[in-house]
N, C-alpha and C. Protein backbone atom coordinates (compact mmCIF):
# COMPACT_ATOMS: atom_id res chain seq x y z
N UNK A 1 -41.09 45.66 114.07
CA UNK A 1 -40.00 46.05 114.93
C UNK A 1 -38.68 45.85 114.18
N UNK A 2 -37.73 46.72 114.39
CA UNK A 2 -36.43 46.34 113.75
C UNK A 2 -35.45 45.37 114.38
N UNK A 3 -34.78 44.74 113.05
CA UNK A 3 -34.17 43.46 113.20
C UNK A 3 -32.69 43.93 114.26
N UNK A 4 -32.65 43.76 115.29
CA UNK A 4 -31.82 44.66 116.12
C UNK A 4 -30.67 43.52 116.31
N UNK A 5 -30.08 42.80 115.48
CA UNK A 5 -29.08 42.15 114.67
C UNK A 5 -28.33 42.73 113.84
N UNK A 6 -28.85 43.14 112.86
CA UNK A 6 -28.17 43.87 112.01
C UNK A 6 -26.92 45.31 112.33
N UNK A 7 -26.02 45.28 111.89
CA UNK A 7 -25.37 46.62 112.13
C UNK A 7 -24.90 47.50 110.75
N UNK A 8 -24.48 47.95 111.80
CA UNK A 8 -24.10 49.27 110.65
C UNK A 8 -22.88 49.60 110.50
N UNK A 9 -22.47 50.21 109.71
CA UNK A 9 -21.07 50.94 109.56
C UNK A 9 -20.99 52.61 110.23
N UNK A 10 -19.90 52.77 110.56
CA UNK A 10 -19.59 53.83 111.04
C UNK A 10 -19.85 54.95 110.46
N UNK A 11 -19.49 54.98 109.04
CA UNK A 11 -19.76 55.76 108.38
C UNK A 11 -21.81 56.11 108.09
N UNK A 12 -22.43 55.44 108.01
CA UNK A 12 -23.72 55.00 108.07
C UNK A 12 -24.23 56.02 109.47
N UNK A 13 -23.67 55.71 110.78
CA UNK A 13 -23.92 56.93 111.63
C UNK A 13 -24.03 57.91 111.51
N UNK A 14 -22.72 58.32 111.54
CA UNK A 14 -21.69 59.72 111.23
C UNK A 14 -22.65 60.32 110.28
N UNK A 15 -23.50 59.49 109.03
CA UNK A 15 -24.02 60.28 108.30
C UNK A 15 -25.40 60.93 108.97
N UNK A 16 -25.66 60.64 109.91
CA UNK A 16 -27.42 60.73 110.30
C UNK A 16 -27.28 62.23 110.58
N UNK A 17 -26.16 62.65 111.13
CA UNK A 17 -26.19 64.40 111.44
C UNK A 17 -26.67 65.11 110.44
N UNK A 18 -26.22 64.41 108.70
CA UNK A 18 -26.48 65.27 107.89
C UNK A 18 -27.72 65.33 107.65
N UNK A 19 -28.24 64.63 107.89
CA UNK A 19 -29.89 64.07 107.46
C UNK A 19 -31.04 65.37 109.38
N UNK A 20 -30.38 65.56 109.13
CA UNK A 20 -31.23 66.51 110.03
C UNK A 20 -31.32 65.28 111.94
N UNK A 21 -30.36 64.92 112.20
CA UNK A 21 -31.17 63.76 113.49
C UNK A 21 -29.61 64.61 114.17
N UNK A 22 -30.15 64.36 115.63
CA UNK A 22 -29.29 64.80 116.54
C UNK A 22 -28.68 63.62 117.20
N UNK A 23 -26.87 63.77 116.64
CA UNK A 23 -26.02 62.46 116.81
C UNK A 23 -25.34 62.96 117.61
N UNK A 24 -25.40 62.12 119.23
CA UNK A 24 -24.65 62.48 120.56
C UNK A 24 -23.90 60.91 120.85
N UNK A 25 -22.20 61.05 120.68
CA UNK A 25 -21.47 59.78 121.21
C UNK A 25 -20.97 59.75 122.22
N UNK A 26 -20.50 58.55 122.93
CA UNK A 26 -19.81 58.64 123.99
C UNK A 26 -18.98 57.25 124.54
N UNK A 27 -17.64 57.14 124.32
CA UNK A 27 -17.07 56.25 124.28
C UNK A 27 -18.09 54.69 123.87
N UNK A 28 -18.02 55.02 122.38
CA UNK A 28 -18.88 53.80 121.93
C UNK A 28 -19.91 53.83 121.54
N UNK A 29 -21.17 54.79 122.33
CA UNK A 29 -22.69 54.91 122.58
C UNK A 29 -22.89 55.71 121.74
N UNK A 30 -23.73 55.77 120.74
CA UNK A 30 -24.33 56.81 119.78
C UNK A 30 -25.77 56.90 120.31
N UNK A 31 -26.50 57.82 120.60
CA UNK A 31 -27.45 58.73 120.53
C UNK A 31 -28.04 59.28 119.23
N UNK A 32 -29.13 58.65 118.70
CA UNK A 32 -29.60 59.80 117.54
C UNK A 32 -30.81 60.10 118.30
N UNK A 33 -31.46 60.90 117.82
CA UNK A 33 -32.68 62.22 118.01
C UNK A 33 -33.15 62.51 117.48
N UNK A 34 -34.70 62.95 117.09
CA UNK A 34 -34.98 63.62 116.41
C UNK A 34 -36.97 63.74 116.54
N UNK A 35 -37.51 64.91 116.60
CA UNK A 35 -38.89 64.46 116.72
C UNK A 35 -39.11 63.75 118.01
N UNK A 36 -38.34 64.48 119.20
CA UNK A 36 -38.31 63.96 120.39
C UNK A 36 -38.78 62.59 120.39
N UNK A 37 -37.74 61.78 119.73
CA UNK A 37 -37.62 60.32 119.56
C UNK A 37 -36.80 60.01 119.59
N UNK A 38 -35.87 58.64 120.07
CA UNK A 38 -34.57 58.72 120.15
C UNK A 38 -34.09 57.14 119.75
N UNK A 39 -33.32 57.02 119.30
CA UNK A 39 -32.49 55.49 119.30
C UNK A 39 -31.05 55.36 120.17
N UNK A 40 -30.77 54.33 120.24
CA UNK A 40 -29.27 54.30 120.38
C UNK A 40 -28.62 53.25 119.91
N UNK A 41 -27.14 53.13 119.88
CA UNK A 41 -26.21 51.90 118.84
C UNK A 41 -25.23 51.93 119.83
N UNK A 42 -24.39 50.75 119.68
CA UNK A 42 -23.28 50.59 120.16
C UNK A 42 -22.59 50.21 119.19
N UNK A 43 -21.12 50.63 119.94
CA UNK A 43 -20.07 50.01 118.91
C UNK A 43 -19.63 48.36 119.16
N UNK A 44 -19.35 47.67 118.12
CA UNK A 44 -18.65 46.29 118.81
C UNK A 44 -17.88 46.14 118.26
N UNK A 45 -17.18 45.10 118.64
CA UNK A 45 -15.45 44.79 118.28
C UNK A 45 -15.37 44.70 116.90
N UNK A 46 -16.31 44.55 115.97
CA UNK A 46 -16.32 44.55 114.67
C UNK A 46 -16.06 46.19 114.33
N UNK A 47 -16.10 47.24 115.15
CA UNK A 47 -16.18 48.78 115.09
C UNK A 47 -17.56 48.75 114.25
N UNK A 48 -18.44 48.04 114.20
CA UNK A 48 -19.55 48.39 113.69
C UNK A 48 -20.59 48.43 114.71
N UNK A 49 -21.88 49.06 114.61
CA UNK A 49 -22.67 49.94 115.45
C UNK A 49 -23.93 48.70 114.69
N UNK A 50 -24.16 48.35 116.61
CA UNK A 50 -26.03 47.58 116.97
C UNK A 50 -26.05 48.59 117.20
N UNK A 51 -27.98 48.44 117.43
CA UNK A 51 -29.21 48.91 117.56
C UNK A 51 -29.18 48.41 119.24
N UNK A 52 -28.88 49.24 120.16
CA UNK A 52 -29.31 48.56 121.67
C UNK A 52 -30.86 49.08 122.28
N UNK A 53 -30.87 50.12 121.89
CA UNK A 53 -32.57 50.79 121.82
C UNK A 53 -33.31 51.04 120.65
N UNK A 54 -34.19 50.35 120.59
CA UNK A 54 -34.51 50.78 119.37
C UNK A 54 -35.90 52.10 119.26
N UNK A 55 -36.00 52.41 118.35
CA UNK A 55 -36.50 53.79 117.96
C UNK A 55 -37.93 53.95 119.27
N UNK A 56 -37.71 55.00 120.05
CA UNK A 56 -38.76 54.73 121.12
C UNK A 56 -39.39 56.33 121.23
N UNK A 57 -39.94 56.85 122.04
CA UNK A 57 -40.19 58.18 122.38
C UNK A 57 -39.31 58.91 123.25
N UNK A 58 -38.88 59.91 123.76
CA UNK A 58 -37.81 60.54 124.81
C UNK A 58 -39.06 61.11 125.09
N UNK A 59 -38.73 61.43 127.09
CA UNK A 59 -39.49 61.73 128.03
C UNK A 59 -38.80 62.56 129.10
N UNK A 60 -38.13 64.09 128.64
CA UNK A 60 -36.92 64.39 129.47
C UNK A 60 -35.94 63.57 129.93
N UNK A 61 -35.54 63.66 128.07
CA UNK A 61 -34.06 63.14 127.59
C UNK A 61 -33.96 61.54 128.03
N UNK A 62 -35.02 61.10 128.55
CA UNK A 62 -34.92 59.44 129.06
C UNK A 62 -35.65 58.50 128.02
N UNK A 63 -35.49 57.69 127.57
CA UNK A 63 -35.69 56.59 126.68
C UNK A 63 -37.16 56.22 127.38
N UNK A 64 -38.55 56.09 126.96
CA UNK A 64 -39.43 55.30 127.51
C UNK A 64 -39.94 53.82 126.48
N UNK A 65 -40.45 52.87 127.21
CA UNK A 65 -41.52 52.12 126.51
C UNK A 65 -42.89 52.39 125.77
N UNK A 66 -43.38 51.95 124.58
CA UNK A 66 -44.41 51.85 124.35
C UNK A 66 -45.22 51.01 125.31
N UNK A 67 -46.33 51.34 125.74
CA UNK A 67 -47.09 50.32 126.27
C UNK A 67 -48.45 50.46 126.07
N UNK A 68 -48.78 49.34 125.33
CA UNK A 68 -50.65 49.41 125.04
C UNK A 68 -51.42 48.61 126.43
N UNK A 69 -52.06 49.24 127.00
CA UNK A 69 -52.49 48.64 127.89
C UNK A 69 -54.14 48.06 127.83
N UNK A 70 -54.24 48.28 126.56
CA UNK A 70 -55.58 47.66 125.97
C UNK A 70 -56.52 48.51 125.93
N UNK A 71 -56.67 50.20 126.55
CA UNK A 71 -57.90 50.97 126.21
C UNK A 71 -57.05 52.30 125.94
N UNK A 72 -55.48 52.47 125.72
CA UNK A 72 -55.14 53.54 125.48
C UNK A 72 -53.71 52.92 125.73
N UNK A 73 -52.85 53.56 124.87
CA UNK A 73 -51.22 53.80 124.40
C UNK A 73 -50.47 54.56 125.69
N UNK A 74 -49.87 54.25 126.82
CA UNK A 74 -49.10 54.97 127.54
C UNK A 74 -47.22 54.46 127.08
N UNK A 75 -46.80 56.19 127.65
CA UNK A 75 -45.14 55.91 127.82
C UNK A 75 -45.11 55.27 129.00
N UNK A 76 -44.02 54.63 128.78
CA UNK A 76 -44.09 53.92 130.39
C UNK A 76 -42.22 54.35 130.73
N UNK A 77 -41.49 54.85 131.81
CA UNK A 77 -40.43 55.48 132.25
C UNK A 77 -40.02 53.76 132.67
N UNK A 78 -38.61 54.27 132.94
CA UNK A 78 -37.63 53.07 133.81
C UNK A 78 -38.00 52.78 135.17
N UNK A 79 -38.65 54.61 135.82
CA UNK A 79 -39.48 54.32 137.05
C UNK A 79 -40.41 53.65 137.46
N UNK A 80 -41.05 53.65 135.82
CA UNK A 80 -42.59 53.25 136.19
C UNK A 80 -43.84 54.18 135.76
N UNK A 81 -42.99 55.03 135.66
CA UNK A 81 -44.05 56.19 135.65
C UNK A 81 -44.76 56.25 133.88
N UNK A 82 -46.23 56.68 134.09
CA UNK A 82 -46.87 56.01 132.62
C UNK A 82 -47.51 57.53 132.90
N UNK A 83 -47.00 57.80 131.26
CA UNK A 83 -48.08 58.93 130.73
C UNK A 83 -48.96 58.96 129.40
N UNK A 84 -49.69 59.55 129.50
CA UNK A 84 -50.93 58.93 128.16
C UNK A 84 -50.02 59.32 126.97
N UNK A 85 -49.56 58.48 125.71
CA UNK A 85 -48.96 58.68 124.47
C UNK A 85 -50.38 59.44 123.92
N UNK A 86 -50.24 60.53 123.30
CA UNK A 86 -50.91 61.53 122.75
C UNK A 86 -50.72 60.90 121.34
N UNK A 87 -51.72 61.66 120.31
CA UNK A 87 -51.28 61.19 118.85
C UNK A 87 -49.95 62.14 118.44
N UNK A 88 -49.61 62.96 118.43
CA UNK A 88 -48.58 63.68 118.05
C UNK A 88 -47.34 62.42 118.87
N UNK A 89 -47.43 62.66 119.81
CA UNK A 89 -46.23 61.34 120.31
C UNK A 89 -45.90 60.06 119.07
N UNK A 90 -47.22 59.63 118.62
CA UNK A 90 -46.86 58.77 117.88
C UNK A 90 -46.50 58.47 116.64
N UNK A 91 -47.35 59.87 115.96
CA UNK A 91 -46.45 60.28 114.85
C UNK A 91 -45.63 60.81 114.39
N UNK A 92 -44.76 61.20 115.59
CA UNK A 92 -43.39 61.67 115.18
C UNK A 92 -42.80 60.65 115.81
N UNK A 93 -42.59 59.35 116.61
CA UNK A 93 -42.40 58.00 116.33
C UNK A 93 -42.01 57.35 115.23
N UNK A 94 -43.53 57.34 114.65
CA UNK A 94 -43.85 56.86 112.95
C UNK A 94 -42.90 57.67 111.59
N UNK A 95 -42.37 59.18 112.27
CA UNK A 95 -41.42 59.79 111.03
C UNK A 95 -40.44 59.86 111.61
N UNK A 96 -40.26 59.34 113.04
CA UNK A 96 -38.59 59.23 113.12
C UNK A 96 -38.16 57.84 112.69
N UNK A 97 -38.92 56.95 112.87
CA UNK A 97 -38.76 55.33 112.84
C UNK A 97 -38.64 55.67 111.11
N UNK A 98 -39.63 55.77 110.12
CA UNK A 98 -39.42 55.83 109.24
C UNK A 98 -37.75 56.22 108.64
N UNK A 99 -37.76 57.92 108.74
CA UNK A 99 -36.58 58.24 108.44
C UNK A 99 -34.85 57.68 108.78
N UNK A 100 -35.30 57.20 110.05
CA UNK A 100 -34.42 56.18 110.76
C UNK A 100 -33.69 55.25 109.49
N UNK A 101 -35.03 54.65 109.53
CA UNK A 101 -34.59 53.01 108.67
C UNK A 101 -34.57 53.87 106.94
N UNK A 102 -35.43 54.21 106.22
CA UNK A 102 -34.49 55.09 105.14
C UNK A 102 -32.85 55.28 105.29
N UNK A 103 -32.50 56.26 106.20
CA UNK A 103 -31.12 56.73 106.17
C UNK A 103 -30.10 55.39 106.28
N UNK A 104 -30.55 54.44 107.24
CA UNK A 104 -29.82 53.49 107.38
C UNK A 104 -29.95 52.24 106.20
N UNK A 105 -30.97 52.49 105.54
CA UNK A 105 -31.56 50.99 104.33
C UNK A 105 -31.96 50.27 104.73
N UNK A 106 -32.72 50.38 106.32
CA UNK A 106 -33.77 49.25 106.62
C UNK A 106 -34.96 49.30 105.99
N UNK A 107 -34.81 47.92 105.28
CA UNK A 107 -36.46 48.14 105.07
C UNK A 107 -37.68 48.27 105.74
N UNK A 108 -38.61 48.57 105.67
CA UNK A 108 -39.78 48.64 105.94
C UNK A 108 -40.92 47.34 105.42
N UNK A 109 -41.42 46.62 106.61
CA UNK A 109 -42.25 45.44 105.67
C UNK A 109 -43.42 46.00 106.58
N UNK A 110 -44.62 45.72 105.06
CA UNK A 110 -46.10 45.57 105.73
C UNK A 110 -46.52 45.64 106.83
N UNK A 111 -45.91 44.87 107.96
CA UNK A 111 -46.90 44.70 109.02
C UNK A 111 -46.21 45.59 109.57
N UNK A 112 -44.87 45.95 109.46
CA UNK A 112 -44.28 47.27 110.44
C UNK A 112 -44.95 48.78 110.11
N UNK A 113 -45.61 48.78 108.98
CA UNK A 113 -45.80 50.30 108.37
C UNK A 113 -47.23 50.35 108.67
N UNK A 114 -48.13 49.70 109.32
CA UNK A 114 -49.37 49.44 109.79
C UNK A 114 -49.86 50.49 110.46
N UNK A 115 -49.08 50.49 111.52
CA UNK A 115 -49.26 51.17 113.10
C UNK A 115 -47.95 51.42 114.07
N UNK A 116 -48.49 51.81 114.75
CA UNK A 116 -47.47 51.78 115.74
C UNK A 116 -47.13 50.43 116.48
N UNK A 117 -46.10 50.16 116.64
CA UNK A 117 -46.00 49.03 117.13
C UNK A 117 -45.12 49.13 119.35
N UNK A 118 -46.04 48.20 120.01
CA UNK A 118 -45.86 48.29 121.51
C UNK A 118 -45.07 47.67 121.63
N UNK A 119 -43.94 48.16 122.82
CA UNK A 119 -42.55 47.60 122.96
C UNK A 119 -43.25 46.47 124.28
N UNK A 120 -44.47 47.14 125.05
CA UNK A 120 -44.89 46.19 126.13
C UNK A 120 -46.21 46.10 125.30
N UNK A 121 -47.00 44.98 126.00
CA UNK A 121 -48.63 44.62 125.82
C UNK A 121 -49.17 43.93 126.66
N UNK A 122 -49.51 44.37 127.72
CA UNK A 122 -50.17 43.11 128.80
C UNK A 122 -51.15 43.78 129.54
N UNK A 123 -52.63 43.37 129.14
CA UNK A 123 -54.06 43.58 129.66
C UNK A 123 -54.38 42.36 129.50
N UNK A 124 -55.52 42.23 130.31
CA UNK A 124 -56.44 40.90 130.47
C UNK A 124 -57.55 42.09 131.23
N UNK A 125 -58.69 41.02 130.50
CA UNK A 125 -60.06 41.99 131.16
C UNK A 125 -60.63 41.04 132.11
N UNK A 126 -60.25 39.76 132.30
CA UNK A 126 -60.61 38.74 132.91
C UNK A 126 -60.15 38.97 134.06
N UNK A 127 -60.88 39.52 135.00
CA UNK A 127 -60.58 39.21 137.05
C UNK A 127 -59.71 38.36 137.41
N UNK A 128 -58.48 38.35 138.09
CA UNK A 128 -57.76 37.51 138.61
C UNK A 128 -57.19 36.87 137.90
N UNK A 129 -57.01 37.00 136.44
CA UNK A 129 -55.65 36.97 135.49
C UNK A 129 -54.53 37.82 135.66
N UNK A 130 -53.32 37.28 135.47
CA UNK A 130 -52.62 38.64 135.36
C UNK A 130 -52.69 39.27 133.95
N UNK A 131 -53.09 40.74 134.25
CA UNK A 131 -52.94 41.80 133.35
C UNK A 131 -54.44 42.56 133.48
N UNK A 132 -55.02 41.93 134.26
CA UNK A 132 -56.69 42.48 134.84
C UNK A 132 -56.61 43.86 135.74
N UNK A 133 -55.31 43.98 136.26
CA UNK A 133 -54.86 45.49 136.25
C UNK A 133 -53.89 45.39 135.77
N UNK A 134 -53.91 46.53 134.65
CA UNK A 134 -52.78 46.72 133.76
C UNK A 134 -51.14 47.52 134.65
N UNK A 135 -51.66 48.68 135.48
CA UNK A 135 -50.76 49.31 135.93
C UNK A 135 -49.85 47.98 136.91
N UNK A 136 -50.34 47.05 137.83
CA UNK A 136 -50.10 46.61 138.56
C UNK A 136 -48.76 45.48 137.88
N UNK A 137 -49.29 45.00 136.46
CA UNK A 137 -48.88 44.08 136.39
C UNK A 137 -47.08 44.48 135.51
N UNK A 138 -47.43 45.96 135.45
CA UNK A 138 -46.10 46.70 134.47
C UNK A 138 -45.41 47.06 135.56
N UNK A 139 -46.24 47.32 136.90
CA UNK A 139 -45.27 48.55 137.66
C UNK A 139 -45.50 49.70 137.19
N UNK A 140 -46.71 50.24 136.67
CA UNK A 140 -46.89 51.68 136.40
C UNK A 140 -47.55 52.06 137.38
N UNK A 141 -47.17 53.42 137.61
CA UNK A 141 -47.88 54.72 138.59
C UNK A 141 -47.97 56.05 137.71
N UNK A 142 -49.00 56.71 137.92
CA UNK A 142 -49.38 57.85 137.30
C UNK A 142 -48.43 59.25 138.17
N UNK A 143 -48.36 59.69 137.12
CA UNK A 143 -47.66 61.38 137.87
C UNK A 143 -48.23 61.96 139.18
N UNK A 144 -47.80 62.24 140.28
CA UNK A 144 -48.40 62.67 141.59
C UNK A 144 -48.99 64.05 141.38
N UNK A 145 -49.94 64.34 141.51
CA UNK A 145 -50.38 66.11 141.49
C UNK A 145 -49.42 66.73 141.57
N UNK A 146 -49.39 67.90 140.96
CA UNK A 146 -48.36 69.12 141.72
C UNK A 146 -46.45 68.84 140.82
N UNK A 147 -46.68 67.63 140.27
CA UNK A 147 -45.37 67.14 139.92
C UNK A 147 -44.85 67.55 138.36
C-alpha cells in the first residue's frame, strides 16, 4: 500500500496530464484517472499535495473499496453496495497503481508488486465469529434486479 505521508510537489501533479492520466482539480482536490481507476491528493498549507485516496477502482465516477471477502474480490461502494471485482478490474488497478507511483517516484517494494492488495479483509468461516457473514459484517448488499 502506499506510504500516504509522503507528498508531492505541485509541479509533480500538473505533470500526470502529460503522462496520459485524467487530472480534474477543485479548490485544492486533485483527481487523477486513468484505466477507470482513480486517486486523489490534497493540497496542504505546505502547497504540497497528500495522497487522501489512494489508488482504488471508480464505479460511476465514485471511488470504491477493495474488499476480499475470502472466496472472491468484491468493489464495495460508500453505500454498501458490492460488486464482483472481475480480473480486468484488477489489472488495470495493477497498471494504474504502477504508473501512478513511476510518474510520481514511488517506489515499488516486493510485497506491494505481488498482488493486488485489499483496502478491507474481514471473513471468518467460523459460525458466530464476526466475519462468518462477510456481507453482514461490511454492510454489503448486492445490486437489486432490474437496477
Amino acid at each position: 500500500m502506499w506510504n500516504v505521508e509522503e507528498r508531492f510537489s505541485p509541479r509533480a501533479i500538473e505533470g500526470l496530464a502529460a503522462l496520459g492520466f485524467a487530472v480534474g482539480s477543485t479548490r485544492g482536490v486533485v483527481r487523477v484517472e486513468k484505466y477507470g481507476c482513480g486517486a486523489e491528493f490534497r493540497k496542504g498549507t505546505d502547497e504540497r499535495y497528500q495522497m487522501t485516496i489512494a489508488p482504488t477502482i471508480m464505479l460511476k465516477g465514485q471511488f470504491t473499496k477493495l474488499w476480499d471477502a475470502g472466496y472472491q474480490k468484491f468493489l464495495l461502494t460508500d453505500e454498501g453496495l458490492k460488486i464482483p471485482a472481475l480480473a480486468f478490474h484488477l489489472q488495470n488497478l495493477r497498471k494504474f497503481n504502477e504508473e501512478l507511483r513511476t510518474a510520481l517516484g514511488v517506489p515499488t517494494f516486493y510485497n506491494e508488486a505481488l498482488g493486488s492488495v485489499s483496502q478491507v479483509s474481514v471473513y471468518d468461516r467460523v459460525l458466530g465469529r464476526k466475519g462468518a457473514v462477510p456481507d453482514e459484517t461490511v454492510g454489503a448488499h448486492s445490486p437489486e434486479a432490474g437496477h
